[in-house]
C-alpha atoms as a PDB file:
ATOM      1  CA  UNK A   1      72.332  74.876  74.134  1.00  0.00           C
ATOM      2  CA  UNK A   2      71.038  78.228  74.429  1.00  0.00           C
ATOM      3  CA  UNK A   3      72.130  80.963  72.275  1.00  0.00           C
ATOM      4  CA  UNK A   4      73.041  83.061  75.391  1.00  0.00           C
ATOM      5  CA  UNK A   5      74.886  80.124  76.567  1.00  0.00           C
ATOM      6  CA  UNK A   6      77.043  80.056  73.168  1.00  0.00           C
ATOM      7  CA  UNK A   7      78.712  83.305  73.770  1.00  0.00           C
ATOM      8  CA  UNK A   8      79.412  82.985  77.047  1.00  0.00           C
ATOM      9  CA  UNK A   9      81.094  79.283  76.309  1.00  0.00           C
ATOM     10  CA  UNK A  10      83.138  80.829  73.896  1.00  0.00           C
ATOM     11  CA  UNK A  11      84.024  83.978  75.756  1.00  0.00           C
ATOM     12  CA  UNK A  12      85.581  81.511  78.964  1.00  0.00           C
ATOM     13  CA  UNK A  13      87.261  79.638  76.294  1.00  0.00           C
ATOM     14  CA  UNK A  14      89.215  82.242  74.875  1.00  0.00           C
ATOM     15  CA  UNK A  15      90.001  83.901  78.326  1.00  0.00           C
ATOM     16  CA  UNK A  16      91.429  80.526  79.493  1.00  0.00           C
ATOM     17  CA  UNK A  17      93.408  79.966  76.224  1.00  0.00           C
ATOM     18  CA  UNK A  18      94.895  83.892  76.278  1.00  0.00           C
ATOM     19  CA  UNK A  19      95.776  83.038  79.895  1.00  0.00           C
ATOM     20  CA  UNK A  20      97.754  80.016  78.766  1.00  0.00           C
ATOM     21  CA  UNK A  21      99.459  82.039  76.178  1.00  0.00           C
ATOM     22  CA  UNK A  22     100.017  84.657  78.119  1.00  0.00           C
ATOM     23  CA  UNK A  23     101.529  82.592  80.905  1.00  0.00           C
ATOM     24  CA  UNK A  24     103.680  80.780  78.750  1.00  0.00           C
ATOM     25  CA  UNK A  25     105.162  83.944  77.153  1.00  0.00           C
ATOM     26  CA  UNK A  26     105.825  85.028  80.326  1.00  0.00           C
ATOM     27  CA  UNK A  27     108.110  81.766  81.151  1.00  0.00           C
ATOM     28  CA  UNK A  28     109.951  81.797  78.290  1.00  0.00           C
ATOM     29  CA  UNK A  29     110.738  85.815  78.495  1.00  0.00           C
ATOM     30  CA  UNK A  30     111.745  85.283  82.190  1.00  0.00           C
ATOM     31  CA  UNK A  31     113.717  82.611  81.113  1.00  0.00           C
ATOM     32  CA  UNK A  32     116.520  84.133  79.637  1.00  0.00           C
ATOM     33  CA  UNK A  33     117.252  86.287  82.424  1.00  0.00           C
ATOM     34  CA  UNK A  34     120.199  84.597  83.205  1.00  0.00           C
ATOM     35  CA  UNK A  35     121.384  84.471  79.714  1.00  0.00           C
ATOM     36  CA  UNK A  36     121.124  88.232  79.545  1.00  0.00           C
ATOM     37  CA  UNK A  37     123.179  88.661  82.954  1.00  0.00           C
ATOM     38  CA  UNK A  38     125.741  86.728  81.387  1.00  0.00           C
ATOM     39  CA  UNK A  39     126.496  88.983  78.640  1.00  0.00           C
ATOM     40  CA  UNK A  40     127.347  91.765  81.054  1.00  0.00           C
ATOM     41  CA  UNK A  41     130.788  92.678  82.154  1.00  0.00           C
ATOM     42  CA  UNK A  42     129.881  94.756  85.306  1.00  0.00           C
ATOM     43  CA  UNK A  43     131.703  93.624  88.630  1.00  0.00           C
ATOM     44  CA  UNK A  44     129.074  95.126  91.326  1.00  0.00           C
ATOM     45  CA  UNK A  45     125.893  92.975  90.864  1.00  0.00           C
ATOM     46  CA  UNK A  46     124.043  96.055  93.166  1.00  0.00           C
ATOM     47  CA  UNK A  47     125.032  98.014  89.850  1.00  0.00           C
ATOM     48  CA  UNK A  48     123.377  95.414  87.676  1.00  0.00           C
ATOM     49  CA  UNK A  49     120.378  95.487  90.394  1.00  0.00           C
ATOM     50  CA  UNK A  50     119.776  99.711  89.966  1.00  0.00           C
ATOM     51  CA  UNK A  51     119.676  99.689  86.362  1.00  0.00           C
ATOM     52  CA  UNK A  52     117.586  96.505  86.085  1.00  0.00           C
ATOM     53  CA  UNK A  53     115.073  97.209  88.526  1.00  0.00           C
ATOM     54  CA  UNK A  54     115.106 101.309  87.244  1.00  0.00           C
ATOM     55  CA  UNK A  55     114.314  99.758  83.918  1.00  0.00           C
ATOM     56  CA  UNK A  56     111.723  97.629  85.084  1.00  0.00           C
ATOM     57  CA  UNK A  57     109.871 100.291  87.170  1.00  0.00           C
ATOM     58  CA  UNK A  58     109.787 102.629  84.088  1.00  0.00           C
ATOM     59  CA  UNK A  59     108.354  99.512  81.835  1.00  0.00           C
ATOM     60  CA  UNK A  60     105.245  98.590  84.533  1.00  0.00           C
ATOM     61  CA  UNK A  61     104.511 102.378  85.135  1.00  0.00           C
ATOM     62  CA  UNK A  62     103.918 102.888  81.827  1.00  0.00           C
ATOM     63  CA  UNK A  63     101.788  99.014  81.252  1.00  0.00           C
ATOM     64  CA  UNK A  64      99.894 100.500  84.027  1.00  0.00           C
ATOM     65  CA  UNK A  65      99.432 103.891  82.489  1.00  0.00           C
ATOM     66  CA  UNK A  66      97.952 102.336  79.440  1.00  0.00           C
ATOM     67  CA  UNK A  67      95.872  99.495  80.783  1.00  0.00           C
ATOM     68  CA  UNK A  68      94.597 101.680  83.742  1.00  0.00           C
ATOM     69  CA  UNK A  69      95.315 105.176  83.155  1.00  0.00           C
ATOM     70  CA  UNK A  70      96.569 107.617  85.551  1.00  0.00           C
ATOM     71  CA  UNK A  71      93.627 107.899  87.965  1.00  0.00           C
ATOM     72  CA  UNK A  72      93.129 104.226  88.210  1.00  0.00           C
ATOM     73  CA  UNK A  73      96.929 103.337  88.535  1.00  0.00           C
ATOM     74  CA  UNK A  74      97.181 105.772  91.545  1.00  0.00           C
ATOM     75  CA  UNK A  75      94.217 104.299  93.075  1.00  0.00           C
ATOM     76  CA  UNK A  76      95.335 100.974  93.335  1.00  0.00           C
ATOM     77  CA  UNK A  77      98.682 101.995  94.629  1.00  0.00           C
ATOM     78  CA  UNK A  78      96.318 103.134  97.252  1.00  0.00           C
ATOM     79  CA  UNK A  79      94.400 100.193  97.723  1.00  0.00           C
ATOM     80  CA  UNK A  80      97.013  97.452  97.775  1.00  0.00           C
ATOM     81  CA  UNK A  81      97.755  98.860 101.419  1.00  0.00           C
ATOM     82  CA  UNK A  82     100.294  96.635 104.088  1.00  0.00           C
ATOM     83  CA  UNK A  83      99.731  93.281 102.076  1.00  0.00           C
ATOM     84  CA  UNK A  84     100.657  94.781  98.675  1.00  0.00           C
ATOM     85  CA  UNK A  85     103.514  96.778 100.382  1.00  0.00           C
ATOM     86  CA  UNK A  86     104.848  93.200 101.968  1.00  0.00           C
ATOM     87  CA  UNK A  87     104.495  91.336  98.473  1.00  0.00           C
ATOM     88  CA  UNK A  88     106.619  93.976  96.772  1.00  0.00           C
ATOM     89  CA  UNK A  89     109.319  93.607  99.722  1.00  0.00           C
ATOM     90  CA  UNK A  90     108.825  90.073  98.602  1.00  0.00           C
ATOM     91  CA  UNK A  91     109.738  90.690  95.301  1.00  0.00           C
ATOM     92  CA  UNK A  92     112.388  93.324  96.140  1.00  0.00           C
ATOM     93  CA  UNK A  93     114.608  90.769  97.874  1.00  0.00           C
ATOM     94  CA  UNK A  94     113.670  88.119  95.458  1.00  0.00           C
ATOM     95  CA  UNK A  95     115.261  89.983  92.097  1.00  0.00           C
ATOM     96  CA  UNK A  96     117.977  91.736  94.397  1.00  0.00           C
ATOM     97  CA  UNK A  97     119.306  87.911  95.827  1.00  0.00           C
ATOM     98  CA  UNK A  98     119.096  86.377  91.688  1.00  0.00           C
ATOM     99  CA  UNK A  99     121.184  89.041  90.473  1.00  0.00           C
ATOM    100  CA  UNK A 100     123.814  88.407  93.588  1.00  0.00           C
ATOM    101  CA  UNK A 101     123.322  84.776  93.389  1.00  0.00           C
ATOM    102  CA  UNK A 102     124.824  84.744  89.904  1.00  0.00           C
ATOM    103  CA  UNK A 103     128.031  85.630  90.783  1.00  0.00           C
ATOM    104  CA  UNK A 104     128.609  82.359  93.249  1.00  0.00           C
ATOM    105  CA  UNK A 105     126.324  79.358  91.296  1.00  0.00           C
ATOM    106  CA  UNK A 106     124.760  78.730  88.127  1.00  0.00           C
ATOM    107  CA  UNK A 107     121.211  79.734  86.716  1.00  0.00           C
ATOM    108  CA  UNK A 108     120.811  76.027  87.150  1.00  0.00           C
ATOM    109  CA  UNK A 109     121.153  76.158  90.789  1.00  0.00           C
ATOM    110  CA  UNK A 110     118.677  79.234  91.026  1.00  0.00           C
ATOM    111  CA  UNK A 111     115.935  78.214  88.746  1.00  0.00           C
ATOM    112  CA  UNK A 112     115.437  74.555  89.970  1.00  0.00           C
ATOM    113  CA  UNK A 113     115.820  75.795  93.630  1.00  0.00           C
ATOM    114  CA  UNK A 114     113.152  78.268  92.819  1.00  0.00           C
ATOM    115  CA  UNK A 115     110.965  75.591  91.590  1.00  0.00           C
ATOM    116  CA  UNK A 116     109.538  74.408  94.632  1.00  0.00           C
ATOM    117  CA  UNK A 117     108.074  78.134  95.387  1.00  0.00           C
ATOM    118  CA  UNK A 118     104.573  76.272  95.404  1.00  0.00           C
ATOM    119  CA  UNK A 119     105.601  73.858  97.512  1.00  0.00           C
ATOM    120  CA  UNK A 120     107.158  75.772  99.754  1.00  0.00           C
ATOM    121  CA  UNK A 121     104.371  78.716  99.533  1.00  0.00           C
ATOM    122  CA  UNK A 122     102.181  75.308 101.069  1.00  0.00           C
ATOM    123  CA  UNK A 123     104.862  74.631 104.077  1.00  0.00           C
ATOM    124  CA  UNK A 124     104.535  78.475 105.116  1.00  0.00           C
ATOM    125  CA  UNK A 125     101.013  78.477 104.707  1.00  0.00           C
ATOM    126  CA  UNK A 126     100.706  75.542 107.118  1.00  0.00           C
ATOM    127  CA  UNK A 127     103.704  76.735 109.404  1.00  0.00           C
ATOM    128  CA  UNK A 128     101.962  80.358 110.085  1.00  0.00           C
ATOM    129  CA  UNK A 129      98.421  79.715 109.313  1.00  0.00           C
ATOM    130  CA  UNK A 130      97.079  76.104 110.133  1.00  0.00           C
ATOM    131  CA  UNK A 131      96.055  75.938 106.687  1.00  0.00           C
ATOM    132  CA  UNK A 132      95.511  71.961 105.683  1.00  0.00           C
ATOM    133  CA  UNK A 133      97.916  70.131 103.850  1.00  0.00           C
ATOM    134  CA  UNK A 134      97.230  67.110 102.141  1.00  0.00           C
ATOM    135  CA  UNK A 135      99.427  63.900 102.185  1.00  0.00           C
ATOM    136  CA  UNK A 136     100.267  64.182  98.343  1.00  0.00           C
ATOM    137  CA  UNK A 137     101.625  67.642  99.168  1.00  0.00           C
ATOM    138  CA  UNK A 138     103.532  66.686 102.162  1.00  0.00           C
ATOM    139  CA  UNK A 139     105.197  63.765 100.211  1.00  0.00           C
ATOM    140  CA  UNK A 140     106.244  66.437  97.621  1.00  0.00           C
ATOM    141  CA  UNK A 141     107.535  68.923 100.179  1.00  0.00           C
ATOM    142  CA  UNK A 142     109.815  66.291 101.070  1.00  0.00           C
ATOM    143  CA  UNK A 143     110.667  65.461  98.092  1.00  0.00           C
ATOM    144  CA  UNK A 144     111.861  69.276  96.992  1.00  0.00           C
ATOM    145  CA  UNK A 145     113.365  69.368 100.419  1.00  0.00           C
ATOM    146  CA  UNK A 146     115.562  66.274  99.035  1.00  0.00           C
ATOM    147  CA  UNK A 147     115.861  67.264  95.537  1.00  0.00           C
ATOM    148  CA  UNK A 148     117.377  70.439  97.593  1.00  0.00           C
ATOM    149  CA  UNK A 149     119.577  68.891  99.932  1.00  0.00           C
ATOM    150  CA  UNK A 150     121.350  67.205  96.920  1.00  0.00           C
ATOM    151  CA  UNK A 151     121.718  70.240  95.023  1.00  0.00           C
ATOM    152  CA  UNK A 152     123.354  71.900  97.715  1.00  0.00           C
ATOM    153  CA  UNK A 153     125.214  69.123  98.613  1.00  0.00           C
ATOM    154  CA  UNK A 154     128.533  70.384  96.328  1.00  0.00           C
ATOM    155  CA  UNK A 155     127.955  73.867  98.809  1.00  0.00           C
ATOM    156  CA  UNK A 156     128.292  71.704 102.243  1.00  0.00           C
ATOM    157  CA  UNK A 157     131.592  69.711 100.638  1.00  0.00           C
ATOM    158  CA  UNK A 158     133.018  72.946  99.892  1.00  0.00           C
ATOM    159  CA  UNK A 159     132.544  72.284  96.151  1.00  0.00           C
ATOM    160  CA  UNK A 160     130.949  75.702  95.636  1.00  0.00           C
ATOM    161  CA  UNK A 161     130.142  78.665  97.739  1.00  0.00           C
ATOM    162  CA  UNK A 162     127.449  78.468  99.624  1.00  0.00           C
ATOM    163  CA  UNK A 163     126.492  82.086  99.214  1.00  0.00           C
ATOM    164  CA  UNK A 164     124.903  81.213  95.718  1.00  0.00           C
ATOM    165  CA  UNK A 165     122.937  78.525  97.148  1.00  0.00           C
ATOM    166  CA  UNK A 166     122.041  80.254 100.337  1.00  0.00           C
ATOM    167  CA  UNK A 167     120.686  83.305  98.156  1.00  0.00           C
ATOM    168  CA  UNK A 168     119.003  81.006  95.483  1.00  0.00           C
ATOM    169  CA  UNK A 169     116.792  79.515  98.992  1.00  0.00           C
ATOM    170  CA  UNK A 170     116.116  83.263  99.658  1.00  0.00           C
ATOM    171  CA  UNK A 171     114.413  83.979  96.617  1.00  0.00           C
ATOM    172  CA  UNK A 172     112.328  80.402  96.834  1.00  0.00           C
ATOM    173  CA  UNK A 173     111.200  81.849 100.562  1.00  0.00           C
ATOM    174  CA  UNK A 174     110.328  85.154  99.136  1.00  0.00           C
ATOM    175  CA  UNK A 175     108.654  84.600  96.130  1.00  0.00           C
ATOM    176  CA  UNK A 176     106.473  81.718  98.166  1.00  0.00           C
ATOM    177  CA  UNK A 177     105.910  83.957 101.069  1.00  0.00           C
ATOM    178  CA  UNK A 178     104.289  86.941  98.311  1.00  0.00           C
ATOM    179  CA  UNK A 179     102.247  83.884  97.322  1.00  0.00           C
ATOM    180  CA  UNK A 180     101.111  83.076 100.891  1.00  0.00           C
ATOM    181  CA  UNK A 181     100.261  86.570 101.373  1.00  0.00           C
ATOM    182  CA  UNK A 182      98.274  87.231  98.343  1.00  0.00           C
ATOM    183  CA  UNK A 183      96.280  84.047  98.668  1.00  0.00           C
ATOM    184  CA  UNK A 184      95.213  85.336 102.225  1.00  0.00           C
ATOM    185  CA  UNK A 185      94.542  89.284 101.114  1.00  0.00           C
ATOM    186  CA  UNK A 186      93.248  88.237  97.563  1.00  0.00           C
ATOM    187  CA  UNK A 187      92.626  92.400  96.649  1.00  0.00           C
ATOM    188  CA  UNK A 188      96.454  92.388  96.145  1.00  0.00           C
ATOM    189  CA  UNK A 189      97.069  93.596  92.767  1.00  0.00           C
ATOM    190  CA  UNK A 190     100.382  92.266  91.428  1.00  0.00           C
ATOM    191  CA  UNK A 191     101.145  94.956  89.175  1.00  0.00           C
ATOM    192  CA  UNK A 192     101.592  97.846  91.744  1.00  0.00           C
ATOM    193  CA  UNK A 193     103.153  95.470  94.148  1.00  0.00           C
ATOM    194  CA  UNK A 194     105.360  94.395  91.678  1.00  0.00           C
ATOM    195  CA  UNK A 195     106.283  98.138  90.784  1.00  0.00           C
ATOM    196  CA  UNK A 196     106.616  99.332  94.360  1.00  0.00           C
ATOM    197  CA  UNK A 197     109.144  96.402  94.852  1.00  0.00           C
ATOM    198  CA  UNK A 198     111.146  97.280  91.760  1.00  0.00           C
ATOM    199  CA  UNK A 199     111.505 100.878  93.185  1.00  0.00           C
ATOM    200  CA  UNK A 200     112.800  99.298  96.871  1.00  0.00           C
ATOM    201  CA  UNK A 201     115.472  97.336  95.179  1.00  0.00           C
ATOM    202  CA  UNK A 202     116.622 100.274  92.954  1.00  0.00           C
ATOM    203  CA  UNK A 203     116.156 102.572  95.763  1.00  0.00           C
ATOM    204  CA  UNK A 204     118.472  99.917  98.245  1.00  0.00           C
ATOM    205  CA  UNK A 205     121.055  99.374  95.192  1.00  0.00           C
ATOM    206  CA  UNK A 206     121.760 103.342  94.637  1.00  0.00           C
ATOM    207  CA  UNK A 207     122.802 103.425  98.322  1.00  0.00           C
ATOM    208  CA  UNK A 208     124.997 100.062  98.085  1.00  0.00           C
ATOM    209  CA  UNK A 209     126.447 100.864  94.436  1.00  0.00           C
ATOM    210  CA  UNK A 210     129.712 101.651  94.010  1.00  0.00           C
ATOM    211  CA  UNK A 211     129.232 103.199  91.181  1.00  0.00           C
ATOM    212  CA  UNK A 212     126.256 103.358  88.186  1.00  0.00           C
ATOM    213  CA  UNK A 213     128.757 104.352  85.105  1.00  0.00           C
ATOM    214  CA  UNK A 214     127.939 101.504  82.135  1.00  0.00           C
ATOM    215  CA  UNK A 215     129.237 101.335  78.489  1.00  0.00           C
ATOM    216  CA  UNK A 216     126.478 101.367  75.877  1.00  0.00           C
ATOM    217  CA  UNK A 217     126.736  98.159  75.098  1.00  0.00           C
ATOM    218  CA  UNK A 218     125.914  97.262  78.649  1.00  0.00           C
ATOM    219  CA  UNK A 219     123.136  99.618  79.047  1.00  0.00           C
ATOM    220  CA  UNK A 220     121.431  98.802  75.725  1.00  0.00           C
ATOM    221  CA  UNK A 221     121.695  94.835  77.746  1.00  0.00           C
ATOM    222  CA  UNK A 222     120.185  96.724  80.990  1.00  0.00           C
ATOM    223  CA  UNK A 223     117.471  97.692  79.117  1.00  0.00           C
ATOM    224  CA  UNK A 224     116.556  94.524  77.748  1.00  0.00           C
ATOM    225  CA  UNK A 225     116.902  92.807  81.196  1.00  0.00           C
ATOM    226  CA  UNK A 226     114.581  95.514  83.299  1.00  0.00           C
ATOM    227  CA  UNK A 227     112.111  96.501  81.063  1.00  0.00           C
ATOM    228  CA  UNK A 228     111.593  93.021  78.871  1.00  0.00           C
ATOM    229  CA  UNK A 229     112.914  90.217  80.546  1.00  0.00           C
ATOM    230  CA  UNK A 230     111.568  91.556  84.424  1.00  0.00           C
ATOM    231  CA  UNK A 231     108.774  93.924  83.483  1.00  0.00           C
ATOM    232  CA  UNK A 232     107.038  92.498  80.539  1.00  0.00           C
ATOM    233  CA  UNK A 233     107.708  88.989  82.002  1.00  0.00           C
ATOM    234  CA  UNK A 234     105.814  90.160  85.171  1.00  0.00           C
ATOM    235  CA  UNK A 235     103.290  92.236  83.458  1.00  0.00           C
ATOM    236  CA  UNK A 236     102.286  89.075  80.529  1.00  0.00           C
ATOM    237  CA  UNK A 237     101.946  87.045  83.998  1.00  0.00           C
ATOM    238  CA  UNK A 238      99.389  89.348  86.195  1.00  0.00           C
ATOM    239  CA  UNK A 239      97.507  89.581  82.806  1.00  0.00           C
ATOM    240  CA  UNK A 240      97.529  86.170  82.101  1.00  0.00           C
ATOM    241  CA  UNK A 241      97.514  84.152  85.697  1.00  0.00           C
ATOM    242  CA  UNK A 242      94.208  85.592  86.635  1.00  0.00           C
ATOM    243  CA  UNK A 243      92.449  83.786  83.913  1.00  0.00           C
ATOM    244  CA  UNK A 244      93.774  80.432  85.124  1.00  0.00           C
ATOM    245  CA  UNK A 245      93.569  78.223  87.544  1.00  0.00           C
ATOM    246  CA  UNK A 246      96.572  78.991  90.350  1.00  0.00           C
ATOM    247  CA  UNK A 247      97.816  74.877  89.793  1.00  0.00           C
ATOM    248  CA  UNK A 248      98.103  75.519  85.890  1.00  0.00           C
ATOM    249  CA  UNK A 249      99.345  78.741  85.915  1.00  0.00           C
ATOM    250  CA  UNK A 250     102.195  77.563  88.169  1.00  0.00           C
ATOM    251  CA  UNK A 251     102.299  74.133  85.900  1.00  0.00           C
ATOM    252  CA  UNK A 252     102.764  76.316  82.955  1.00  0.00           C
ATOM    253  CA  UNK A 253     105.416  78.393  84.377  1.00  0.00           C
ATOM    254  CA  UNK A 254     107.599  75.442  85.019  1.00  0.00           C
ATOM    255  CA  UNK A 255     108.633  75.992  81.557  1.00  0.00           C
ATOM    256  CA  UNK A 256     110.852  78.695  83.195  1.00  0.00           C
ATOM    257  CA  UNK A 257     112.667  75.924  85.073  1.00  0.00           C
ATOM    258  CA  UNK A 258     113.325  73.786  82.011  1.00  0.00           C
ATOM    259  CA  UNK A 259     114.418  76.834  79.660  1.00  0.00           C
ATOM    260  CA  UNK A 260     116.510  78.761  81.299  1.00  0.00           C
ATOM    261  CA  UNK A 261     119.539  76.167  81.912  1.00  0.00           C
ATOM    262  CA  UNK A 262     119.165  75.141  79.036  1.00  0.00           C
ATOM    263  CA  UNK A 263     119.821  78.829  76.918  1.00  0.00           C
ATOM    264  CA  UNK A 264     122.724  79.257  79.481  1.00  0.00           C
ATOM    265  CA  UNK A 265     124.005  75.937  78.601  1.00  0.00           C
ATOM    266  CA  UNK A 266     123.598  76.466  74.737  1.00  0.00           C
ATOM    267  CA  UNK A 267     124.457  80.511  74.627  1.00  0.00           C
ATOM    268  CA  UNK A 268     127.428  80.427  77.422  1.00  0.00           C
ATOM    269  CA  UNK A 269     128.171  76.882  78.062  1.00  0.00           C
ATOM    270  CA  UNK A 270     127.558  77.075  81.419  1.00  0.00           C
ATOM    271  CA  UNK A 271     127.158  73.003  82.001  1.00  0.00           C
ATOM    272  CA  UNK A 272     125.231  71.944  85.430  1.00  0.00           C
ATOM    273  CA  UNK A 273     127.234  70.226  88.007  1.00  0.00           C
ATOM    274  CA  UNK A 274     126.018  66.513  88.230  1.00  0.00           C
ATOM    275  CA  UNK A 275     124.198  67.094  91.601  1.00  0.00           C
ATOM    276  CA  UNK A 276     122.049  69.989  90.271  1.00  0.00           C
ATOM    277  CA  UNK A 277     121.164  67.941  87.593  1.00  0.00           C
ATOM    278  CA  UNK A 278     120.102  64.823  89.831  1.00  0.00           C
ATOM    279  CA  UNK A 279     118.512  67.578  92.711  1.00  0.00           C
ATOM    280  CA  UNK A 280     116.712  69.319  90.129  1.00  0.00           C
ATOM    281  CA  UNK A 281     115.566  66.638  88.236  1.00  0.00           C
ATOM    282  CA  UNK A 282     113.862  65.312  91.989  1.00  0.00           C
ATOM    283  CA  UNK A 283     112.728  69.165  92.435  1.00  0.00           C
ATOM    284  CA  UNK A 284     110.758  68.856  89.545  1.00  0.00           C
ATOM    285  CA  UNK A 285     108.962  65.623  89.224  1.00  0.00           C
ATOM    286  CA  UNK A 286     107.551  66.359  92.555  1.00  0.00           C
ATOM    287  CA  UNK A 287     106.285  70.077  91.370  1.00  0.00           C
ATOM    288  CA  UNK A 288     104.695  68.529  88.384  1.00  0.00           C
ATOM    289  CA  UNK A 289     103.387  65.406  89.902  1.00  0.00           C
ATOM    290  CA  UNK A 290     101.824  67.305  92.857  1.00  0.00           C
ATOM    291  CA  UNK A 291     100.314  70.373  90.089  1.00  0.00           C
ATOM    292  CA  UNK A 292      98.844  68.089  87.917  1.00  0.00           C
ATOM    293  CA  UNK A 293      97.445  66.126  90.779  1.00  0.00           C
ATOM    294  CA  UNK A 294      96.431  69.519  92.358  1.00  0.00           C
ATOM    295  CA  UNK A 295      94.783  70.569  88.734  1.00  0.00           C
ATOM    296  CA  UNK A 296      92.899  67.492  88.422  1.00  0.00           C
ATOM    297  CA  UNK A 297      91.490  68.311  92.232  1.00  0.00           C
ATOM    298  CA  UNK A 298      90.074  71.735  91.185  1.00  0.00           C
ATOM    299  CA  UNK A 299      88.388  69.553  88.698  1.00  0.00           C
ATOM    300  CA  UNK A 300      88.281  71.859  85.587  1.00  0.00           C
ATOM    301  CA  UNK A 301      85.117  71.415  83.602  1.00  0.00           C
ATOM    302  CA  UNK A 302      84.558  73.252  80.519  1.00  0.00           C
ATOM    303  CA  UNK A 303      81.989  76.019  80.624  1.00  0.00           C
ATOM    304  CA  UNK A 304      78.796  74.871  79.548  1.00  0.00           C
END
């Protein structure tokens, strides 16, 4: 081995283990959004939605400032153009429907419903744009889509509302339908998109609030749920997810899925209903069978 070959081994070595880390940080700070939502007392969740995503907006302005500067920052607002603008109304509904959701299901329900954003990301991918699907990927498309149906099963009984479920689906369509779009307009920068969607769902909240009054307590809570759990959750993934393959940075962030019912559980004892368990359970064995089978497709070699 060459010794201009050493340095370059070594340099895509420790870009693909920071993107791991990174990655994974990012799961396990998003995953105790819902824990933090349960610690606040506020009744109008489009309260909770202005503060969080005003909190958020300030924290990626400012991770944009410093890893881009001013000039740079402004220009890729710029650039991202109609995709980036579509991606952020992606995200803008997505963080808008969790915080409703939570006041009609669990974190349970919305997590493991959100799980299948990969798979579903391939459905609409297929749906709008012909693009090939591969029998291991339809089998687990049908398999979420089961793992789903029994998960919502305790909505169609009457059980619980449907409104929680039917918002948890909402954010799996968005967040899979931002992923179909930056796949086909790959110049999307997620970090401007991100922020731009942040300021739509604060922007939509002020005019649906009925009011933005919070204790201290509640706002030191707001704080940690915009700018740490949302914006350094999203900004530790953009950083990190480029440096990976897109089948293990979505592998790794299924660490999300397992961690945040879990913190709910422990922290609030907020217990799973039986048929999120068994859905969820079905949801993700067929995410993690069809990644790993997807990551051992892209055949990753190390550098040499």
């Amino acid at each position: 081995m060459s010794q201009s070959t050493l340095p370059s081994t070594t340099t895509a070595l420790q870009n693909r283990t920071g993107g791991v880390l990174l990655v994974l940080g990012s799961a396990i700070v998003w995953s105790f959004g819902g824990t933090l939502a349960r610690f606040l007392d506020i009744a109008d969740g489009w309260t909770i939605v202005f503060w969080r995503s005003t909190f958020a907006t300030l924290f990626l302005i400012g991770f944009m400032l410093v890893r881009d500067g001013v000039a740079n920052m402004t220009r890729l607002f710029r650039e991202m153009g109609w995709p980036g603008i579509a991606v952020g109304c992606c995200f803008a509904t997505a963080s808008t429907s969790f915080i409703l959701a939570l006041a009609y299901t669990t974190v349970a329900n919305i997590v493991l419903i959100q799980a299948g954003v990969p798979l579903i990301a391939a459905l609409i991918g297929w749906l709008l744009f012909r693009e090939r699907v591969s029998a291991i990927t339809w089998a687990a498309i049908a398999a979420v889509i089961a793992g789903v149906v029994v998960m919502v099963s305790d909505s169609i009984g009457g059980g619980v509302s449907p409104v929680g479920d039917a918002l948890a689906l909402l954010i799996a369509l968005a967040f899979a339908s931002a992923t179909v779009i930056t796949r086909r307009y790959a110049h999307v920068r997620m970090a401007p998109a991100a922020c731009f969607g942040t300021i739509v769902a604060g922007t939509i909240a002020a005019t649906q609030a009925s009011g933005f009054a919070v204790t201290t307590n509640e706002l030191a809570i707001l704080v940690a749920f915009g700018a740490l759990n949302f914006g350094l959750g999203l900004a530790l993934f953009v950083t990190g997810a480029r440096l990976l393959p897109s089948a293990l940075a979505a592998l790794l962030g299924t660490l999300e899925t397992v961690l945040a019912p879990l913190w709910v559980a422990v922290i609030h004892g907020e217990i799973p209903r039986t048929n999120t368990i068994v859905g969820g359970l079905i949801v993700l064995a067929a995410l993690l069978v069809y990644l790993t089978l997807e990551l051992l497709r892209q055949q990753i070699r190390p550098v040499r």
